[in-house]
N, C-alpha and C. Protein backbone atom coordinates (compact mmCIF):
# COMPACT_ATOMS: atom_id res chain seq x y z
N UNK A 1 147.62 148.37 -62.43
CA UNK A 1 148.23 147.28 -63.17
C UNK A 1 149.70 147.58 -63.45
N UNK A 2 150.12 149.01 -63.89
CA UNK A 2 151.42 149.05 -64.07
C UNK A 2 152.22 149.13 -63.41
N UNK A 3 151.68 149.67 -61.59
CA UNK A 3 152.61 149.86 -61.02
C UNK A 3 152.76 148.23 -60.29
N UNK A 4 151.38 147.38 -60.47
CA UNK A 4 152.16 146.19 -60.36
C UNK A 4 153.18 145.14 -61.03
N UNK A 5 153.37 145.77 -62.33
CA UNK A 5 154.32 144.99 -63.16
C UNK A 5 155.65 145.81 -62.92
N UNK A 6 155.87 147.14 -62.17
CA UNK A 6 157.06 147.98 -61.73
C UNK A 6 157.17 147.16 -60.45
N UNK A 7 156.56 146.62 -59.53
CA UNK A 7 157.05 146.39 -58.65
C UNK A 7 157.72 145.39 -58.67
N UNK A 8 156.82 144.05 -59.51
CA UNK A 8 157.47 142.99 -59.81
C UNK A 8 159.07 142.99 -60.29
N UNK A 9 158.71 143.91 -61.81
CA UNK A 9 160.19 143.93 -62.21
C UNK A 9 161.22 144.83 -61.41
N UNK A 10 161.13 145.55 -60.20
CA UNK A 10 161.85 145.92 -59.77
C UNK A 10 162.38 144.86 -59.01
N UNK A 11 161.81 144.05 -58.05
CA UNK A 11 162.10 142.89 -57.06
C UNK A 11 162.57 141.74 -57.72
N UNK A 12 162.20 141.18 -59.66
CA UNK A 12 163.26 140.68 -60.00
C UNK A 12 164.85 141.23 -60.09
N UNK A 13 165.00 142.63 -60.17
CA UNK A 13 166.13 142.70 -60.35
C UNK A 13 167.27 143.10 -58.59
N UNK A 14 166.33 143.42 -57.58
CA UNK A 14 167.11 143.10 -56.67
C UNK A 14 167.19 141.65 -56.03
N UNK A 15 166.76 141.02 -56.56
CA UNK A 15 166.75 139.44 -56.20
C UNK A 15 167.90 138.86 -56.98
N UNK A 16 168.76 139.57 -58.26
CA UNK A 16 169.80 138.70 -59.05
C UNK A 16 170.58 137.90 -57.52
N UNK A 17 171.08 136.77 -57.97
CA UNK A 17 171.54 136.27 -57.53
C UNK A 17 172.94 135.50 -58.50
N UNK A 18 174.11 135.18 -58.06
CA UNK A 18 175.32 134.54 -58.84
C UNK A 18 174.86 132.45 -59.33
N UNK A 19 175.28 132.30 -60.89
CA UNK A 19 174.65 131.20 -61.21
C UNK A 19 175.81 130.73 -61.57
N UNK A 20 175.43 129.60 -61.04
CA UNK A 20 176.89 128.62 -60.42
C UNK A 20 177.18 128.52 -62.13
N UNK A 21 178.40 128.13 -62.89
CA UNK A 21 178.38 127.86 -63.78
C UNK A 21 178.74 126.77 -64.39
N UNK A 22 179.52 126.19 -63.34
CA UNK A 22 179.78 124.49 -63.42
C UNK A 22 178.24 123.85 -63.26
N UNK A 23 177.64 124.24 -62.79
CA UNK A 23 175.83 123.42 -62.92
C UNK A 23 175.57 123.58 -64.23
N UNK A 24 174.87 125.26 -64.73
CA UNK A 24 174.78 125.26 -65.81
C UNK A 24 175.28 124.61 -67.25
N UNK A 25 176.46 124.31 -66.98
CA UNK A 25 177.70 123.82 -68.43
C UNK A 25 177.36 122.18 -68.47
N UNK A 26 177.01 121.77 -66.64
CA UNK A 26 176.73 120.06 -66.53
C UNK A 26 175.07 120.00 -67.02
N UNK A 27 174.26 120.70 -67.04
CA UNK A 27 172.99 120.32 -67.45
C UNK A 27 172.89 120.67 -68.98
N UNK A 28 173.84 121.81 -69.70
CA UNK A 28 173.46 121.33 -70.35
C UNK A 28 174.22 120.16 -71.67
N UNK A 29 175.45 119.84 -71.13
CA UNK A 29 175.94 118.56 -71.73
C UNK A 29 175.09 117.38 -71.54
N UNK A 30 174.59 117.45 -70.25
CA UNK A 30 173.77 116.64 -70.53
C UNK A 30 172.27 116.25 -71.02
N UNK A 31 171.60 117.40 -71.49
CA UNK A 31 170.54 117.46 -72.23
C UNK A 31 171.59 117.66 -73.70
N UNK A 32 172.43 118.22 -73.98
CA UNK A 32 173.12 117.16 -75.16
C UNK A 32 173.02 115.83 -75.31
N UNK A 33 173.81 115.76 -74.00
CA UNK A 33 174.32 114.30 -74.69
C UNK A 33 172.50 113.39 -75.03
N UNK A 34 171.35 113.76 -74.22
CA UNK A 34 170.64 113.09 -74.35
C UNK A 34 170.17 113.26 -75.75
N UNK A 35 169.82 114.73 -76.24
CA UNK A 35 169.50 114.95 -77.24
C UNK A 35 170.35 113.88 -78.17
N UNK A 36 171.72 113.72 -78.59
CA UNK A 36 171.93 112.88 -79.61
C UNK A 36 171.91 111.59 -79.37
N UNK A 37 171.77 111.06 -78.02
CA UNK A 37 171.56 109.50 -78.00
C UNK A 37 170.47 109.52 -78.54
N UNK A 38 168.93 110.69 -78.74
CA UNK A 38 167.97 110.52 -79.07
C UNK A 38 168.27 110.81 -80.60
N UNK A 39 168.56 111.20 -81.33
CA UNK A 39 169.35 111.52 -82.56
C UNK A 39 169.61 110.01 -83.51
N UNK A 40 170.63 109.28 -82.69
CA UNK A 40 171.48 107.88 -83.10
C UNK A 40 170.56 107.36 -83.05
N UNK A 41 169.71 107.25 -81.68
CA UNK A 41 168.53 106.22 -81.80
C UNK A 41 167.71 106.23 -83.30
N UNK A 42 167.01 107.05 -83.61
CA UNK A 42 165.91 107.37 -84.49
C UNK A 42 166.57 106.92 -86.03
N UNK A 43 168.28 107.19 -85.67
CA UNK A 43 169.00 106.93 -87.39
C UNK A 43 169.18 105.51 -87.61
N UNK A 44 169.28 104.81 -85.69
CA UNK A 44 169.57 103.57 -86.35
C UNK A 44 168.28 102.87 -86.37
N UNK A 45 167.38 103.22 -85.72
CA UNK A 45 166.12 102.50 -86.13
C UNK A 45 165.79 102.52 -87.72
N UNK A 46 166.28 103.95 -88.13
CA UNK A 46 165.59 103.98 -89.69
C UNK A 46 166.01 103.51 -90.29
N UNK A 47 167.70 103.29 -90.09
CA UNK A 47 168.20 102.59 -91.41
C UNK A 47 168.46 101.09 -91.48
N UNK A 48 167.11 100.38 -90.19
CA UNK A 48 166.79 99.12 -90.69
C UNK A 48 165.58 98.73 -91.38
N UNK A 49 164.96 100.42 -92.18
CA UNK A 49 163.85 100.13 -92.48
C UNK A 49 163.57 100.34 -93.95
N UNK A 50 162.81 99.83 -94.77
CA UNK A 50 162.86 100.01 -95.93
C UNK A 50 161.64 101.62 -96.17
N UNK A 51 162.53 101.83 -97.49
CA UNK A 51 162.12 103.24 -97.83
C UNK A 51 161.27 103.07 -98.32
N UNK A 52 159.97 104.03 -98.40
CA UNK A 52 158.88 103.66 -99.42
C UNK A 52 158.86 104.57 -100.57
């Protein structure tokens, strides 16, 4: 078992590979930006609603 979790983690680390970083920076502005359109949504739904 251990020397199969050595082998594994050895072959993750000769596998690194370079991560683009203009992808990374665009996914995640845009799971921002979605996150707060989902944000605005939920505030403006609520504040047409009465409080109980």
């Amino acid at each position: 078992m251990l020397s199969t979790l050595t082998t594994a983690v050895l072959a993750a680390e000769e596998a690194h590979h370079e991560v683009d970083q203009v992808l990374s920076w665009g996914v995640g502005v845009i799971t921002l930006g979605i996150l707060f359109a989902l944000l605005f949504g939920l505030i403006a739904f609520g504040a047409g609603r009465e409080h109980s």
